[in-house]
C-alpha atoms as a PDB file:
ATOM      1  CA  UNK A   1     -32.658  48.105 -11.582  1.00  0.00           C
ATOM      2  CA  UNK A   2     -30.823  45.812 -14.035  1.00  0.00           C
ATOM      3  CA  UNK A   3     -31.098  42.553 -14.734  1.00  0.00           C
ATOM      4  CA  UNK A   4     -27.556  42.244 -13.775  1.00  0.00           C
ATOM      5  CA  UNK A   5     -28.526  43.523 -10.041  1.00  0.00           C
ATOM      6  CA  UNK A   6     -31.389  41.153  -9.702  1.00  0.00           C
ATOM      7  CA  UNK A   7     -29.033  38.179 -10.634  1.00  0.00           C
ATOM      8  CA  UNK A   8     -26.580  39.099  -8.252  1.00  0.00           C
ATOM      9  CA  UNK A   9     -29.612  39.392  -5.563  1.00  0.00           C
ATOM     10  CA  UNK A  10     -30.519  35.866  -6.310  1.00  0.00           C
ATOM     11  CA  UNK A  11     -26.885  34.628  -5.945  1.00  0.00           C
ATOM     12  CA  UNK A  12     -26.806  35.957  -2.537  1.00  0.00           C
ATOM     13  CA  UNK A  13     -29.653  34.795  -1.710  1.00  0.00           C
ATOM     14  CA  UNK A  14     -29.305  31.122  -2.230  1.00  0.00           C
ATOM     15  CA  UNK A  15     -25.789  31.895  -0.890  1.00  0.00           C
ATOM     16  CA  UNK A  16     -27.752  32.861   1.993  1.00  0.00           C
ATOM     17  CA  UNK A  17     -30.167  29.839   1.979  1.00  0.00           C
ATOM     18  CA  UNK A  18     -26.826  27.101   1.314  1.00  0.00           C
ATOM     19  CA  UNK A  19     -24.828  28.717   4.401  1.00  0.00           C
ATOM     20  CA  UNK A  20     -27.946  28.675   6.937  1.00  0.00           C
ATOM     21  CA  UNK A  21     -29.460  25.389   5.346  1.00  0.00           C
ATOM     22  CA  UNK A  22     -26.382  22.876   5.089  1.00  0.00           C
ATOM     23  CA  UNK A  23     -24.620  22.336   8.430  1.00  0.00           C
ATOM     24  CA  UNK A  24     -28.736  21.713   9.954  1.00  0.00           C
ATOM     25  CA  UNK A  25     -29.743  19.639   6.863  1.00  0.00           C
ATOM     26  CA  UNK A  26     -25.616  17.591   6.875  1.00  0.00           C
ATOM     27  CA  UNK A  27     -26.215  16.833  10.098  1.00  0.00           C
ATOM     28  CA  UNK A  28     -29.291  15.768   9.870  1.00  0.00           C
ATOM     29  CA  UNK A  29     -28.869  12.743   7.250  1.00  0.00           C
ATOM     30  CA  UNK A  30     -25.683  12.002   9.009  1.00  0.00           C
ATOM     31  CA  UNK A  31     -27.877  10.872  12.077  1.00  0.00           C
ATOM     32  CA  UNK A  32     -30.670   9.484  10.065  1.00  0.00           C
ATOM     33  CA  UNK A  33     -27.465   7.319   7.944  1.00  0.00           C
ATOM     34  CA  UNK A  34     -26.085   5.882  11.084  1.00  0.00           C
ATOM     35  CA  UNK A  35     -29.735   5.119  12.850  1.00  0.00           C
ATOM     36  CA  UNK A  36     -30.593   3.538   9.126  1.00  0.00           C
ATOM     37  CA  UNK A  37     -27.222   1.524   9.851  1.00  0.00           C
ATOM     38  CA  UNK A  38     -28.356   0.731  13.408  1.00  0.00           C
ATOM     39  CA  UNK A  39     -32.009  -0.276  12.018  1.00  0.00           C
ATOM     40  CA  UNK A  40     -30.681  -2.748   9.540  1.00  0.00           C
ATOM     41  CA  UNK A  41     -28.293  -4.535  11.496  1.00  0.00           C
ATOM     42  CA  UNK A  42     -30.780  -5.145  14.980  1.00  0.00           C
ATOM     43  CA  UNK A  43     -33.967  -5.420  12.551  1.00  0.00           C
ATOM     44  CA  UNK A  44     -35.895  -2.584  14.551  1.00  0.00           C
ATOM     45  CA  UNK A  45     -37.918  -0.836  12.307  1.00  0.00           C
ATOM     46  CA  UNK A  46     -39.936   1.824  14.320  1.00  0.00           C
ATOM     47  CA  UNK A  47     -40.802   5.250  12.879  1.00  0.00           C
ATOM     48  CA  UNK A  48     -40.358   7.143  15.774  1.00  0.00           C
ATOM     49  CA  UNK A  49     -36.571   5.543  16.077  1.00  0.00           C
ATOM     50  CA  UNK A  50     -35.392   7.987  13.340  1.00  0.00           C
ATOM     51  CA  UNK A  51     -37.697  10.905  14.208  1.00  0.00           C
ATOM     52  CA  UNK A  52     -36.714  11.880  17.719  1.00  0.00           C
ATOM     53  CA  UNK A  53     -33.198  11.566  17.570  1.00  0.00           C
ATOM     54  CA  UNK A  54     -32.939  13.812  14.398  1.00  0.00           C
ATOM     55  CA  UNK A  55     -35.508  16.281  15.792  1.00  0.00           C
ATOM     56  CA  UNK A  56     -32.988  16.423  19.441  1.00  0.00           C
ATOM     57  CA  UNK A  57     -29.771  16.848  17.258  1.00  0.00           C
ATOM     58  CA  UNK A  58     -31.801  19.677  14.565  1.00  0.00           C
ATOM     59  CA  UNK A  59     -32.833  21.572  17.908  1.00  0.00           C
ATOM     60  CA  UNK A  60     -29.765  21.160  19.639  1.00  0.00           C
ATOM     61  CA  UNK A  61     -27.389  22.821  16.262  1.00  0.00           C
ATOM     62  CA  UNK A  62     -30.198  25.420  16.299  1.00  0.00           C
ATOM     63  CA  UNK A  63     -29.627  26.154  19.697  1.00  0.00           C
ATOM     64  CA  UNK A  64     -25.595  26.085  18.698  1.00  0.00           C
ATOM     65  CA  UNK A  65     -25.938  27.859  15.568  1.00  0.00           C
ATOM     66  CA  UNK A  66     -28.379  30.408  16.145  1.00  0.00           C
ATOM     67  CA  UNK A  67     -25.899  33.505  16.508  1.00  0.00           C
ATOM     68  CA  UNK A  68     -24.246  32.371  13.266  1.00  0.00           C
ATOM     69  CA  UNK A  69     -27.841  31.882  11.668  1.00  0.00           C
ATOM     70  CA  UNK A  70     -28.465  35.415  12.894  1.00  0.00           C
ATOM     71  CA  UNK A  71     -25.539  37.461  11.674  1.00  0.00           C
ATOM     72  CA  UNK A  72     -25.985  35.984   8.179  1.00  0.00           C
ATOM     73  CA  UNK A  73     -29.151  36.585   8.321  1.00  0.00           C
ATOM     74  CA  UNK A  74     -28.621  40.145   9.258  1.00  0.00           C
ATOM     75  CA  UNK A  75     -25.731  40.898   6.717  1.00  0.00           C
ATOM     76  CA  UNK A  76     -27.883  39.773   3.964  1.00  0.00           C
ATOM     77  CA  UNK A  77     -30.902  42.294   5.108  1.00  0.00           C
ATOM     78  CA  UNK A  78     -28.300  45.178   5.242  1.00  0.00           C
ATOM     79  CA  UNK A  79     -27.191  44.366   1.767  1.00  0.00           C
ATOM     80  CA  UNK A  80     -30.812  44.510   0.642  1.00  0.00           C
ATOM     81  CA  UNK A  81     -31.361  47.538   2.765  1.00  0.00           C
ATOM     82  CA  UNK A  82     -28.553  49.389   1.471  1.00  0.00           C
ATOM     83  CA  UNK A  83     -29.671  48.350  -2.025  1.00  0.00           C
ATOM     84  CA  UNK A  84     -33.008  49.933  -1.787  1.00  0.00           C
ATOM     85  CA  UNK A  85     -31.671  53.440  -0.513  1.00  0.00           C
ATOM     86  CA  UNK A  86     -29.611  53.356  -3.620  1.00  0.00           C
ATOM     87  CA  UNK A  87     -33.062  53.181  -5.701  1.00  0.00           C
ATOM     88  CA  UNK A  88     -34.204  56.354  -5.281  1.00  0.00           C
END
């Protein structure tokens, strides 16, 4: 194994981690944005005003995305599958 292998390991891997992290994460500080906008302009300033309705939506695109999440997922562990059988 070369260093050149293990570097292209890591770059799919936080490939991996950007395509499965981003849309949950975007989404997420798009809703706490506009309830931050909400917040400021009616002077409500409760905790559990941003935590529920960013927990719903984060549950809800996991419910959405979770083939998606899956089959990436799944490619990746192929490619690291198919990369150990080449080891030996």
């Amino acid at each position: 194994m070369n260093s050149s292998l293990v570097m292209d390991i890591m770059q799919q891997a936080l490939l991996v981690i950007l395509k499965i992290s981003l849309p949950l994460l975007g989404i997420s500080m798009i809703v706490g944005l506009i309830i931050a906008i909400f917040q400021a302009a009616t002077q409500i300033h409760e905790q559990t005003l941003t935590f529920v309705p960013k927990l719903v939506t984060v549950a809800f695109l996991l419910i959405i995305m979770g083939s998606f999440i899956i089959s990436i997922m799944t490619e990746f562990i192929t490619y690291i599958f198919s990369l150990m059988t080449k080891l030996t």
